[in-house]
PDB file of N, CA and C in Angstrom:
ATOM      1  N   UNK A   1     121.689 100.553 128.752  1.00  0.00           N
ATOM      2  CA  UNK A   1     120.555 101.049 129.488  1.00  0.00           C
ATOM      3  C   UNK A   1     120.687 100.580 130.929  1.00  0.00           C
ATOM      4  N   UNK A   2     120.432 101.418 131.803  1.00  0.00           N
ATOM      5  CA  UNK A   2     120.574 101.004 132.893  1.00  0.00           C
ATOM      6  C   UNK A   2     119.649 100.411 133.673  1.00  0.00           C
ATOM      7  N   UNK A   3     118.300 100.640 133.408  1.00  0.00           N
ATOM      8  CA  UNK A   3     116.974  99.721 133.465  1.00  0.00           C
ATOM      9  C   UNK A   3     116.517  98.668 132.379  1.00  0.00           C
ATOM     10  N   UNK A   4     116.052  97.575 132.653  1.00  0.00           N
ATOM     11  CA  UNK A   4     115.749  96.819 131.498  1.00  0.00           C
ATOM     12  C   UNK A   4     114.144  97.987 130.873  1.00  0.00           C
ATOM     13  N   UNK A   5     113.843  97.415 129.864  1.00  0.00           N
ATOM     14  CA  UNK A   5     112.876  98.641 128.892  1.00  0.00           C
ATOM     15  C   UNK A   5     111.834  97.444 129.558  1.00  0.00           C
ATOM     16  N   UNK A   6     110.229  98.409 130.049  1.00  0.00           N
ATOM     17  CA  UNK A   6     109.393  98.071 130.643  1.00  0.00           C
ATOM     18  C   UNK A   6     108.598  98.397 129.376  1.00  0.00           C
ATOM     19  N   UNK A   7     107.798  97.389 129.134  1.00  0.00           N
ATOM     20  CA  UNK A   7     106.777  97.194 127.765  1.00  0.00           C
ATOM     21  C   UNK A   7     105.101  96.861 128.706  1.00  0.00           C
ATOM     22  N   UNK A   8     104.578  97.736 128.182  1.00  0.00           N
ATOM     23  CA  UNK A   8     103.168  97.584 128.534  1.00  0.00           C
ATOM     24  C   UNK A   8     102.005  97.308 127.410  1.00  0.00           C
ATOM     25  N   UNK A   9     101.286  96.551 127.312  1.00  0.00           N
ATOM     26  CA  UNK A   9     100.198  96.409 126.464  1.00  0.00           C
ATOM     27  C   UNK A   9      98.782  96.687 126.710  1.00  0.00           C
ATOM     28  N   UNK A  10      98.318  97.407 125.914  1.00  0.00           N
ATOM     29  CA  UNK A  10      97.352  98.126 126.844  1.00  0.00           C
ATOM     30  C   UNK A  10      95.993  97.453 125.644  1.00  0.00           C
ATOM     31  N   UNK A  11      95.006  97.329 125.936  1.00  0.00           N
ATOM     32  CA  UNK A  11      93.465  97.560 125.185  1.00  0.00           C
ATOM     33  C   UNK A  11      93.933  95.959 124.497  1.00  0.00           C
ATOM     34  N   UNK A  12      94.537  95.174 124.604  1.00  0.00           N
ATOM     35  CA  UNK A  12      94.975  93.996 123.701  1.00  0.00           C
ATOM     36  C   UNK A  12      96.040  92.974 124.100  1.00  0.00           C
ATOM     37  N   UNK A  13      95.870  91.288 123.883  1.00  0.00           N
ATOM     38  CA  UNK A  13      96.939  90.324 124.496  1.00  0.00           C
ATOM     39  C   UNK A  13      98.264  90.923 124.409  1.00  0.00           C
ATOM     40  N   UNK A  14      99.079  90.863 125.476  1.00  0.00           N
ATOM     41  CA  UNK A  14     100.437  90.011 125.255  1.00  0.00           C
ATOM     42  C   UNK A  14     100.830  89.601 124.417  1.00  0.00           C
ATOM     43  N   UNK A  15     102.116  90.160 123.152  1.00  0.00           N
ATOM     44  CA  UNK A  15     102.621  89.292 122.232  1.00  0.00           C
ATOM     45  C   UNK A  15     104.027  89.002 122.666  1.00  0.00           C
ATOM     46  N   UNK A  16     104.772  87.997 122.333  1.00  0.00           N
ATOM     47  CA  UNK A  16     105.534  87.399 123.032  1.00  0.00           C
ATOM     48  C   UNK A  16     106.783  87.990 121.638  1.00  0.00           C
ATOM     49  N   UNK A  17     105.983  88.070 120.672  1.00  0.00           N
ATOM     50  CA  UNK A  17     106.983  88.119 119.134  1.00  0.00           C
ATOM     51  C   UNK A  17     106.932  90.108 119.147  1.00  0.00           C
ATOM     52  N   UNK A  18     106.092  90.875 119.290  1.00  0.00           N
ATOM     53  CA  UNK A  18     105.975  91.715 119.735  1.00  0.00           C
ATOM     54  C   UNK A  18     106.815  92.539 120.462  1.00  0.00           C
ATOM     55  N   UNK A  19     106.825  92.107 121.591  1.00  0.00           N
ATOM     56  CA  UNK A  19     107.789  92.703 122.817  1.00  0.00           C
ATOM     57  C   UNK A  19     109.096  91.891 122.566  1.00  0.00           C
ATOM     58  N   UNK A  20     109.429  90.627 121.775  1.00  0.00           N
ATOM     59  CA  UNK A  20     110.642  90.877 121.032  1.00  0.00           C
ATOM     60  C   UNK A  20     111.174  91.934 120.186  1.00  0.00           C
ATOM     61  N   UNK A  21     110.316  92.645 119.537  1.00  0.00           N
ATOM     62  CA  UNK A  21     110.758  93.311 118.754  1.00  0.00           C
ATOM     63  C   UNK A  21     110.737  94.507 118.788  1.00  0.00           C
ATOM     64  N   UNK A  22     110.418  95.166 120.325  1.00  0.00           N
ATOM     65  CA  UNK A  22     110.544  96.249 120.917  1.00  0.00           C
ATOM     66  C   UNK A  22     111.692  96.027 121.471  1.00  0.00           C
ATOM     67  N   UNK A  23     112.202  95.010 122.057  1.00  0.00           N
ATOM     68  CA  UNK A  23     112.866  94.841 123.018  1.00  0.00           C
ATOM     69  C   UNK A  23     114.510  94.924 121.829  1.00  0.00           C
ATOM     70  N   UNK A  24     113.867  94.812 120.909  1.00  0.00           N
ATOM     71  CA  UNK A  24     115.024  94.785 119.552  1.00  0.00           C
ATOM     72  C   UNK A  24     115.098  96.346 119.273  1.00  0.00           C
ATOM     73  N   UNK A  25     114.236  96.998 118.828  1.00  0.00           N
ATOM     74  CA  UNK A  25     114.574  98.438 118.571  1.00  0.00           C
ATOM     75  C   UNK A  25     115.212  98.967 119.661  1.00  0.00           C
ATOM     76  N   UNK A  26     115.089  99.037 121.202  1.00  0.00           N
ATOM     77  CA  UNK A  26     115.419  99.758 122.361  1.00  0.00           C
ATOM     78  C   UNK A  26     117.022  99.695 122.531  1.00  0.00           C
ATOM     79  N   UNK A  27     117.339  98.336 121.742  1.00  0.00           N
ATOM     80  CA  UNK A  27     118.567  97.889 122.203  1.00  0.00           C
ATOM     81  C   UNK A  27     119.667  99.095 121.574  1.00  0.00           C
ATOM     82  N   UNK A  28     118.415  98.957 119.775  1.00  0.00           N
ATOM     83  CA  UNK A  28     119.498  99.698 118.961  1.00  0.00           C
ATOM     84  C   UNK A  28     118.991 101.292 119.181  1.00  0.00           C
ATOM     85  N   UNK A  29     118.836 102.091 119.997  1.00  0.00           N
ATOM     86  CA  UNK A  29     118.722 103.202 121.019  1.00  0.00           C
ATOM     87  C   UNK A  29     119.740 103.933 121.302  1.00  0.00           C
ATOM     88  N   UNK A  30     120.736 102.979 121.748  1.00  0.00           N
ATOM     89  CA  UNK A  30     121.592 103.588 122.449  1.00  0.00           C
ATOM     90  C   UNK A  30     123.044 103.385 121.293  1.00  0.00           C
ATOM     91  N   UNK A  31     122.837 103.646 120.244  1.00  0.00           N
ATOM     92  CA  UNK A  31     123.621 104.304 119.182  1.00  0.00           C
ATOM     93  C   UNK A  31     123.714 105.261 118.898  1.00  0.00           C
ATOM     94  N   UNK A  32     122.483 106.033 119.334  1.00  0.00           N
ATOM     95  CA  UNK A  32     122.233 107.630 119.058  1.00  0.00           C
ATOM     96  C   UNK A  32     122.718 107.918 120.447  1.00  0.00           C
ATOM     97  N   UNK A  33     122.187 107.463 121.365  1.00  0.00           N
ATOM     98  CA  UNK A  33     122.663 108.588 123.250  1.00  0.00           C
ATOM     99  C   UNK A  33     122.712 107.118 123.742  1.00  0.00           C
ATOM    100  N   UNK A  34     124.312 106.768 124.369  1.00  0.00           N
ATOM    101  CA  UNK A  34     124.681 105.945 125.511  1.00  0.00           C
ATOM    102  C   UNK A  34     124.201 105.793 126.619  1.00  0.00           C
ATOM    103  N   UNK A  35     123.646 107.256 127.247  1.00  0.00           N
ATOM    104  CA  UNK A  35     123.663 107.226 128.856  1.00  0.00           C
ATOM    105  C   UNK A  35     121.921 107.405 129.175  1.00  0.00           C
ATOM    106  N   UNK A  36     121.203 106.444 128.412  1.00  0.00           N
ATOM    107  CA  UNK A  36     119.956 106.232 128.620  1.00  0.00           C
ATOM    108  C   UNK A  36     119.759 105.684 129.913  1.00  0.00           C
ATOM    109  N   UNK A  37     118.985 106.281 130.763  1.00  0.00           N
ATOM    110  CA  UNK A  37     118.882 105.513 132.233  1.00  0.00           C
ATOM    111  C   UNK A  37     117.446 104.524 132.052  1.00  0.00           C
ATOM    112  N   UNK A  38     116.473 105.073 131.085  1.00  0.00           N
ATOM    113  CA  UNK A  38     115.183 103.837 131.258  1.00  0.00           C
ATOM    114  C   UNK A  38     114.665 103.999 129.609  1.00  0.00           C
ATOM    115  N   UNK A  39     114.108 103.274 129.646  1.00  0.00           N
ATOM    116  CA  UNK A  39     112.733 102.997 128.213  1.00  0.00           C
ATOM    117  C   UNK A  39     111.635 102.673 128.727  1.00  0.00           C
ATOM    118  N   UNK A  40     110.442 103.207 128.119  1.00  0.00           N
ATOM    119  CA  UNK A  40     109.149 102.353 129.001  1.00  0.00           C
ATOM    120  C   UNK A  40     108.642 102.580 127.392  1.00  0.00           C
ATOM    121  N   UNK A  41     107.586 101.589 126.904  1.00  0.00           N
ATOM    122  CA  UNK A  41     106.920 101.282 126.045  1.00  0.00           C
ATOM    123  C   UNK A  41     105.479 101.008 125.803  1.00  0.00           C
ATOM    124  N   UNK A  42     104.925 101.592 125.670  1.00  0.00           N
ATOM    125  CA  UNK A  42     103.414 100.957 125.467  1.00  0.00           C
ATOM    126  C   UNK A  42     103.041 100.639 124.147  1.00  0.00           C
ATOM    127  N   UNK A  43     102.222 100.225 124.217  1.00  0.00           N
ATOM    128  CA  UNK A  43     101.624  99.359 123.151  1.00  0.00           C
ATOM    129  C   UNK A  43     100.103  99.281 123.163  1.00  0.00           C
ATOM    130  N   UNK A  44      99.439  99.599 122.508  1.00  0.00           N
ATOM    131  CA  UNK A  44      97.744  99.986 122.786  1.00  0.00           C
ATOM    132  C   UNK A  44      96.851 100.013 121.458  1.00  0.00           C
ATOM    133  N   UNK A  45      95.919  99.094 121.318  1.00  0.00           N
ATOM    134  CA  UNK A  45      95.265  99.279 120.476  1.00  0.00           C
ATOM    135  C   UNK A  45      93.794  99.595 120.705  1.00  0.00           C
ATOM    136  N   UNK A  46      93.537 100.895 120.188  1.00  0.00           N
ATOM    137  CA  UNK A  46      92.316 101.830 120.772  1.00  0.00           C
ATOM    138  C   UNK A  46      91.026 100.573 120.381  1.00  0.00           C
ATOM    139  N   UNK A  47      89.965 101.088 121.955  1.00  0.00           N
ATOM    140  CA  UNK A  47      88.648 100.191 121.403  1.00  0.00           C
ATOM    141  C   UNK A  47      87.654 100.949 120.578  1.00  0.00           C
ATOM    142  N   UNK A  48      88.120 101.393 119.409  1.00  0.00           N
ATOM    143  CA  UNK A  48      87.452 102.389 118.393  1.00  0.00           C
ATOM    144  C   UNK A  48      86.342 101.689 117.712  1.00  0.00           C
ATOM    145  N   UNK A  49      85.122 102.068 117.736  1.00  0.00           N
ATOM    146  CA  UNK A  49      84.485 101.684 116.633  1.00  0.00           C
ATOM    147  C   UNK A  49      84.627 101.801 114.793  1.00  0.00           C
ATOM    148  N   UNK A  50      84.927 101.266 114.405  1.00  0.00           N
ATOM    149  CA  UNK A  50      85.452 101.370 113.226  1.00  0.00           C
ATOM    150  C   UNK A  50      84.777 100.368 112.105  1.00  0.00           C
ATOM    151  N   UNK A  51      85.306 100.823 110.671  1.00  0.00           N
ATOM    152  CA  UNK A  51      84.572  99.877 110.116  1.00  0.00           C
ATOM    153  C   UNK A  51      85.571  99.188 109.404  1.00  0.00           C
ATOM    154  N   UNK A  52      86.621  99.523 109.078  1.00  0.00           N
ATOM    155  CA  UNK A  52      87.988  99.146 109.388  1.00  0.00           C
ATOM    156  C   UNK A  52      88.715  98.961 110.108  1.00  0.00           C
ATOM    157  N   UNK A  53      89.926  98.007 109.781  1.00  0.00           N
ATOM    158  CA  UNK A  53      91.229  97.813 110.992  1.00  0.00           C
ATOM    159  C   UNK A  53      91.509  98.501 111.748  1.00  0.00           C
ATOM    160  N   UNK A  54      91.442  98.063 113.126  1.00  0.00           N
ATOM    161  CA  UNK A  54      91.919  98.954 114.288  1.00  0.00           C
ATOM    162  C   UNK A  54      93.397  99.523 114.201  1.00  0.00           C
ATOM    163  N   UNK A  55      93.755 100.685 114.542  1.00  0.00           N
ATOM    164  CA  UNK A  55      95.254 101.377 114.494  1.00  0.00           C
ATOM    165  C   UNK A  55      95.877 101.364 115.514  1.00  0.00           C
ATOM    166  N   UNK A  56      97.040 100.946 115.695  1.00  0.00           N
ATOM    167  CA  UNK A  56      97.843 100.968 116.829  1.00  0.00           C
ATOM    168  C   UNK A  56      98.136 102.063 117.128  1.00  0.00           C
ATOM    169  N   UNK A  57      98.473 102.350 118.279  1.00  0.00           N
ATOM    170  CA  UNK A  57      98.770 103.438 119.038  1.00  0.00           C
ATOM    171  C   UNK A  57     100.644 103.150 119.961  1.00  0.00           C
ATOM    172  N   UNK A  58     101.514 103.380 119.389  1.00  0.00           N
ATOM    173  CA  UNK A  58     102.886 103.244 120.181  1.00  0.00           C
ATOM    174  C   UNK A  58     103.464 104.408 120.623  1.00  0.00           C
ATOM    175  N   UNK A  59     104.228 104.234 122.325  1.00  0.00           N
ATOM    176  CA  UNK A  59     104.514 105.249 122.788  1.00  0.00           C
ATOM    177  C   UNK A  59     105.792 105.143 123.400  1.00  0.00           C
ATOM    178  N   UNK A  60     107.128 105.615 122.870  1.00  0.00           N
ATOM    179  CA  UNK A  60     107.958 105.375 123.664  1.00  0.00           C
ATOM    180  C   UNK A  60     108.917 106.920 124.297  1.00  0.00           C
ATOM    181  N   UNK A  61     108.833 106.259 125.835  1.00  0.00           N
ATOM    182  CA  UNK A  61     109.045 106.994 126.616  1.00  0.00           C
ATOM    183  C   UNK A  61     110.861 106.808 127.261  1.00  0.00           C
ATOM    184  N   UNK A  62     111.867 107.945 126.842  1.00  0.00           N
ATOM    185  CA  UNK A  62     113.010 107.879 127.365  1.00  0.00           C
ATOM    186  C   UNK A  62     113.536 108.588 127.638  1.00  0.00           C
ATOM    187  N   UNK A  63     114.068 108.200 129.283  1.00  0.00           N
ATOM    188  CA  UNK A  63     114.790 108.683 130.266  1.00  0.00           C
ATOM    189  C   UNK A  63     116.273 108.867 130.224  1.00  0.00           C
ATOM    190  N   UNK A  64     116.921 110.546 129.968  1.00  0.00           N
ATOM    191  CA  UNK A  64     118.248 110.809 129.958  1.00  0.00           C
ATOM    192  C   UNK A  64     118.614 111.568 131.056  1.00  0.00           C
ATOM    193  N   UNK A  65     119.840 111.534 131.258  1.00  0.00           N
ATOM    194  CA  UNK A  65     120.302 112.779 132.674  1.00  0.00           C
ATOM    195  C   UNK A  65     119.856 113.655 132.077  1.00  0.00           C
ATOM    196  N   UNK A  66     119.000 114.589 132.759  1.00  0.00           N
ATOM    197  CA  UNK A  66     118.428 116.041 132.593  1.00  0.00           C
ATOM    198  C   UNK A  66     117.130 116.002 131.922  1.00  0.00           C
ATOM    199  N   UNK A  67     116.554 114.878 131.418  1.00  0.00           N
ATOM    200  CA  UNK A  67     115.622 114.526 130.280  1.00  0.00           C
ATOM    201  C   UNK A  67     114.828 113.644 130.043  1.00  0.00           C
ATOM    202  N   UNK A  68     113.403 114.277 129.572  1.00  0.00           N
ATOM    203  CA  UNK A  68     112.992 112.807 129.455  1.00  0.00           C
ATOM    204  C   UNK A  68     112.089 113.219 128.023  1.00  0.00           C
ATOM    205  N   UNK A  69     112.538 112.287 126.927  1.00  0.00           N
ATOM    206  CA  UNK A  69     111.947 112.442 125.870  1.00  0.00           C
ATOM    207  C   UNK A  69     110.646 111.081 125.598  1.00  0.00           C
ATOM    208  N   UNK A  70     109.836 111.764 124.757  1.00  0.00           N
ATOM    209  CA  UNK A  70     108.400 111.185 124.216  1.00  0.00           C
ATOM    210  C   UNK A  70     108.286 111.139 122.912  1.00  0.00           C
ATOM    211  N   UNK A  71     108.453 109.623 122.338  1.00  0.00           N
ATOM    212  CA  UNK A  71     107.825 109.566 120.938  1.00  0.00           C
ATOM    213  C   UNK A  71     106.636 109.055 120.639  1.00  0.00           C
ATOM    214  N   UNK A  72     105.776 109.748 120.426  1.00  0.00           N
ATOM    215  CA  UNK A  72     104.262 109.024 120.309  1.00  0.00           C
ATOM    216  C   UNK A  72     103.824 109.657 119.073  1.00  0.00           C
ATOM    217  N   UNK A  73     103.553 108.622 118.499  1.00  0.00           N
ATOM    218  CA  UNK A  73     102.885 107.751 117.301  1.00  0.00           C
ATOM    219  C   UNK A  73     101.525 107.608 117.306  1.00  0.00           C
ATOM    220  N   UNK A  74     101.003 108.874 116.830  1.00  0.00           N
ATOM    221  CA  UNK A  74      99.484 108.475 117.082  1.00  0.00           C
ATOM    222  C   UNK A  74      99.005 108.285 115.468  1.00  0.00           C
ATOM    223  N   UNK A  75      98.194 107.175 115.435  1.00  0.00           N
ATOM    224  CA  UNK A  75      97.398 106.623 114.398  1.00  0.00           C
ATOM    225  C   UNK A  75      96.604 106.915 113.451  1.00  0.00           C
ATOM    226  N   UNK A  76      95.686 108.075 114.055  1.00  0.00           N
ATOM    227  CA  UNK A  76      94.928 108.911 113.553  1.00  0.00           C
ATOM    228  C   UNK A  76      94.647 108.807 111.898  1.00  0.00           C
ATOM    229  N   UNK A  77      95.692 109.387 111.699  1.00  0.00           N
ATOM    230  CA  UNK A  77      96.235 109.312 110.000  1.00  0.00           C
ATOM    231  C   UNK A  77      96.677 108.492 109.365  1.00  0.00           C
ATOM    232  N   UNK A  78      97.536 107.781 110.252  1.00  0.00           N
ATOM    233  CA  UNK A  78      98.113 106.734 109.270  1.00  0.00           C
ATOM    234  C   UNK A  78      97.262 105.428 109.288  1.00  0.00           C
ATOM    235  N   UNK A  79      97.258 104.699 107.577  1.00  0.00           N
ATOM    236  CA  UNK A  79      96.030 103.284 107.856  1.00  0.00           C
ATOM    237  C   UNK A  79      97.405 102.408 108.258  1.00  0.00           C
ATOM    238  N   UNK A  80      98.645 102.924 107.838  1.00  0.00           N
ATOM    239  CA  UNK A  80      99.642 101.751 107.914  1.00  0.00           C
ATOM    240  C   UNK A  80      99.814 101.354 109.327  1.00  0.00           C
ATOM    241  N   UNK A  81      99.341 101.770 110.476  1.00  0.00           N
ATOM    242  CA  UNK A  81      99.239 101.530 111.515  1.00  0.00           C
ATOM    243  C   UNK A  81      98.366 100.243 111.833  1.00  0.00           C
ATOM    244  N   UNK A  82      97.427 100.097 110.575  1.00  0.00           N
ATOM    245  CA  UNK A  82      96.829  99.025 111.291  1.00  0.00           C
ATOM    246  C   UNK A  82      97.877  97.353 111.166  1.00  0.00           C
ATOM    247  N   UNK A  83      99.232  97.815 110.985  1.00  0.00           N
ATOM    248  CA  UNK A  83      99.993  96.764 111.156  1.00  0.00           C
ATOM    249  C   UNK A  83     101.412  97.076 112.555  1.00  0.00           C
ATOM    250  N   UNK A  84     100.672  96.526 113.590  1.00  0.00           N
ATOM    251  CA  UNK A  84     101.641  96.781 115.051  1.00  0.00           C
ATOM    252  C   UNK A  84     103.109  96.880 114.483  1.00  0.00           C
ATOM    253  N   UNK A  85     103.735  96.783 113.860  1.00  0.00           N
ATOM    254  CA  UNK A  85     105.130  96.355 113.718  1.00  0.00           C
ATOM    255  C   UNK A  85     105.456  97.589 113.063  1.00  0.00           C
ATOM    256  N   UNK A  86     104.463  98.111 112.234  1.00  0.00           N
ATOM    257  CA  UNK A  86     104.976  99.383 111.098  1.00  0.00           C
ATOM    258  C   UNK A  86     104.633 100.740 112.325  1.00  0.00           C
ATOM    259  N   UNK A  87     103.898 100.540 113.343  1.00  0.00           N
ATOM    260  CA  UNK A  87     103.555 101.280 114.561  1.00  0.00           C
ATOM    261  C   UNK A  87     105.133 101.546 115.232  1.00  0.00           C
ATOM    262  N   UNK A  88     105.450 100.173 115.788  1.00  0.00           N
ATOM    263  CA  UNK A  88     106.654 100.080 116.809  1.00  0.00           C
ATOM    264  C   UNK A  88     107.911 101.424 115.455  1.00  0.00           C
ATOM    265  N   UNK A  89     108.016 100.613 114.429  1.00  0.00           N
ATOM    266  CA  UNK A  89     108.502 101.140 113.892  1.00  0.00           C
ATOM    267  C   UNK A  89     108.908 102.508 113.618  1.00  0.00           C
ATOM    268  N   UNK A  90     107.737 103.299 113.419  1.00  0.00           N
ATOM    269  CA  UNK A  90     107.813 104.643 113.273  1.00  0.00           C
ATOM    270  C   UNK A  90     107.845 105.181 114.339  1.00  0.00           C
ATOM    271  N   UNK A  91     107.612 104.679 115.244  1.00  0.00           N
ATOM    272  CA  UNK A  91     107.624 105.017 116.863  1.00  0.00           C
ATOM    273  C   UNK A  91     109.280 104.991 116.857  1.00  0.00           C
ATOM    274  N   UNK A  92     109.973 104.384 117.017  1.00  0.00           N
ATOM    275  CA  UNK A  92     111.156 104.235 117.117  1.00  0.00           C
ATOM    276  C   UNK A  92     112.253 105.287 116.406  1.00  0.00           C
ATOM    277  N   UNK A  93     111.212 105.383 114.993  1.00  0.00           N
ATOM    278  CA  UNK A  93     112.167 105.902 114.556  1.00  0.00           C
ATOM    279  C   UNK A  93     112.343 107.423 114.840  1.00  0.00           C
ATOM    280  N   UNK A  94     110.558 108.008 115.080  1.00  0.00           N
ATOM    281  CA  UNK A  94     110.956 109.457 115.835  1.00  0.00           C
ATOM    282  C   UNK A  94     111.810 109.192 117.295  1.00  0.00           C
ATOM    283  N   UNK A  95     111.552 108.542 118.090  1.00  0.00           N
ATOM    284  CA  UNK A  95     112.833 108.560 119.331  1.00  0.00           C
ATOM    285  C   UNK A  95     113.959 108.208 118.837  1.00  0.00           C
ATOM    286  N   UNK A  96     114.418 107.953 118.003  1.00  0.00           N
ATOM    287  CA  UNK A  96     115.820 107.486 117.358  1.00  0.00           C
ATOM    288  C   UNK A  96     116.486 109.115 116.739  1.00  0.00           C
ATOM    289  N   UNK A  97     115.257 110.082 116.088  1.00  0.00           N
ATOM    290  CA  UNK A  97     115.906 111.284 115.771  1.00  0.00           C
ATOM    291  C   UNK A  97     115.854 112.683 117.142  1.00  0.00           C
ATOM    292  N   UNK A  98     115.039 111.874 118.214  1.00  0.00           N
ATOM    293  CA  UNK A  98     114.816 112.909 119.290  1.00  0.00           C
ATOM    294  C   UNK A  98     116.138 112.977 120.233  1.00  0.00           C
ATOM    295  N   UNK A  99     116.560 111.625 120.194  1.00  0.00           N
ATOM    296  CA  UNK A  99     118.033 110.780 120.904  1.00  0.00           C
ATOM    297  C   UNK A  99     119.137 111.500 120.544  1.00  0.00           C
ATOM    298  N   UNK A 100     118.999 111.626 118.909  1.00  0.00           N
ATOM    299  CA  UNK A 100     119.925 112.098 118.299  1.00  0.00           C
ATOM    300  C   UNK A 100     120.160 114.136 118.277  1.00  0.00           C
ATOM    301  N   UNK A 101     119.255 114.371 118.153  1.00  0.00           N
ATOM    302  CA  UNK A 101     118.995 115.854 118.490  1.00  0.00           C
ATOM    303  C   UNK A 101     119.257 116.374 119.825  1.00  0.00           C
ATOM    304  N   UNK A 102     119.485 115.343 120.872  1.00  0.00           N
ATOM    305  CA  UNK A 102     119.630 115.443 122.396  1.00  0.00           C
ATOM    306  C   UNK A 102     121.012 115.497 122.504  1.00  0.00           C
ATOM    307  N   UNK A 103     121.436 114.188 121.926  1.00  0.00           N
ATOM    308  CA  UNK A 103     123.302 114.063 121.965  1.00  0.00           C
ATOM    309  C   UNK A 103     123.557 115.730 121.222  1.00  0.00           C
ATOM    310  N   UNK A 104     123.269 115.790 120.432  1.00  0.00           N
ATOM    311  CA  UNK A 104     124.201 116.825 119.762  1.00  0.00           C
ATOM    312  C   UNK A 104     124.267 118.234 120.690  1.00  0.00           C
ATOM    313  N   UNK A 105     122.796 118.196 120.744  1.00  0.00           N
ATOM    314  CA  UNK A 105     122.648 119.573 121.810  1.00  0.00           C
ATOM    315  C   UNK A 105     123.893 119.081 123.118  1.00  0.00           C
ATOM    316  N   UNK A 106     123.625 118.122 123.742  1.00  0.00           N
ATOM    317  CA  UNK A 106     124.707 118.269 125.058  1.00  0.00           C
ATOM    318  C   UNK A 106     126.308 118.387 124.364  1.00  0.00           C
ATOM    319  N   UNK A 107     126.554 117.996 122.689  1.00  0.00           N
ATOM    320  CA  UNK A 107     127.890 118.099 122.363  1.00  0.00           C
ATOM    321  C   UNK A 107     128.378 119.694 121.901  1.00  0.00           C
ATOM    322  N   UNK A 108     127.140 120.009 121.727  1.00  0.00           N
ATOM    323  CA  UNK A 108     127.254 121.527 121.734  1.00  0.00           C
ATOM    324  C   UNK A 108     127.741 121.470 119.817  1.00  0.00           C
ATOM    325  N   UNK A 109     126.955 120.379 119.045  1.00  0.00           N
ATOM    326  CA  UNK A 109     127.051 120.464 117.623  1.00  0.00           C
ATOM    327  C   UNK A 109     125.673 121.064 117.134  1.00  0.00           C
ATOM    328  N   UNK A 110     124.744 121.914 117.666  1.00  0.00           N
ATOM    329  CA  UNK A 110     123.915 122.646 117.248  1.00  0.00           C
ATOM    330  C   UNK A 110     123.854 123.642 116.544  1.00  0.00           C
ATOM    331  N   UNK A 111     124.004 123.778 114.700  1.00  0.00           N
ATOM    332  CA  UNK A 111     124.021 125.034 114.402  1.00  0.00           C
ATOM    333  C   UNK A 111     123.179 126.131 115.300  1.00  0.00           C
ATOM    334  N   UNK A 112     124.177 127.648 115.630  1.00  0.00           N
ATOM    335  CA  UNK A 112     122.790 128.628 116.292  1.00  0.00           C
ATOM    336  C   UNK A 112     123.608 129.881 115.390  1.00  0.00           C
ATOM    337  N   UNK A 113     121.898 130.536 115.196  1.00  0.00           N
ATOM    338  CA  UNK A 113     122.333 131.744 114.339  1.00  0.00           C
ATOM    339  C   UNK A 113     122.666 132.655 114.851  1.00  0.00           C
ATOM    340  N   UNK A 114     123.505 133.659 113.747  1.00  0.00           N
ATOM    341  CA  UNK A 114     123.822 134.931 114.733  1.00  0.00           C
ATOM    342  C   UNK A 114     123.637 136.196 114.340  1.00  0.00           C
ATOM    343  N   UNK A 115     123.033 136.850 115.162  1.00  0.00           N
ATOM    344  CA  UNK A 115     122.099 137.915 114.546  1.00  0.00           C
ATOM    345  C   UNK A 115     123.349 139.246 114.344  1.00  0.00           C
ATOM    346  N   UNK A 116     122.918 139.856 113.253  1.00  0.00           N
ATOM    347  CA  UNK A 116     123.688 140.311 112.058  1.00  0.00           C
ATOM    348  C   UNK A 116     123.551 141.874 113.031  1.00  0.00           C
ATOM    349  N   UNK A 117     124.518 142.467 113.467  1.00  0.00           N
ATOM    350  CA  UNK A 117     124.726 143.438 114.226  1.00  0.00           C
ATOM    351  C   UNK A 117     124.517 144.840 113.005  1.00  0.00           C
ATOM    352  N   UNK A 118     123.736 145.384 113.882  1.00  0.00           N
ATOM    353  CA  UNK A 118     123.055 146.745 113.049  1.00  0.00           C
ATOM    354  C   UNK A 118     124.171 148.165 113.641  1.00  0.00           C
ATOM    355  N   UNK A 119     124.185 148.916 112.574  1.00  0.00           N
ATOM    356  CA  UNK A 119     125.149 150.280 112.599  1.00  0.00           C
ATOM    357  C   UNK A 119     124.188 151.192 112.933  1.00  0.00           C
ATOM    358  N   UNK A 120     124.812 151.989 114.346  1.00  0.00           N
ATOM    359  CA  UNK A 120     124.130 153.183 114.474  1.00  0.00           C
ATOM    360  C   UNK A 120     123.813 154.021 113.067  1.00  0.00           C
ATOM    361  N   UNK A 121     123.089 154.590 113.236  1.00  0.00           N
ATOM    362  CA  UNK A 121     123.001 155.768 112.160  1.00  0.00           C
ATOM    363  C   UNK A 121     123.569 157.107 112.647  1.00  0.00           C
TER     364      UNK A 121
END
């Protein structure tokens, strides 16, 4: 990466174990696409009234030549969110298949269909 990955925490402290472990997924990033120029990360836990556990909200944002892809993880649905780590997680793991869908397109390994040529009558 050519920028270090900028982690923001939004609605909630600073975790120090946390942004380790963002700082751990980002690394493993660039297995899917090498020529990542940035990562930016947020981290946000909505001030929802609830009567249950608050849900994390993770957003990761990455910068390729020509590109800039968005994995966001919204909470809504999932209760497993109300554990930050299973958040970062699934967050990661859609930018891990968006990374991967990017490389292939620039390798030009994209199945494309081909439309089945019709006979005059």
């Amino acid at each position: 990466m050519q920028i270090p990955v900028q982690i923001t925490f939004r609605d909630m402290e600073p975790s120090a174990a946390i942004e380790e472990r963002v700082r751990e997924r980002a690394a493993k990033l660039e297995r899917y696409f090498d020529r990542i120029t940035s990562c930016r990360v947020i981290v946000e836990e909505p001030h929802l009234r609830q009567h249950k556990g608050k849900l994390f909200h993770v957003r990761v944002d990455i910068t390729v030549p020509g590109n800039e892809l968005v994995a966001n993880r919204s909470s809504a649905d999932n209760h497993a969110h109300e554990d930050v780590y299973v958040a970062i997680r699934d967050a990661f793991k859609a930018a891990e298949r968006q990374l991967e869908e990017h490389a292939k397109k620039r390798q030009g390994r994209v199945k494309t269909h081909v439309r089945p040529e019709i006979e005059p009558l």
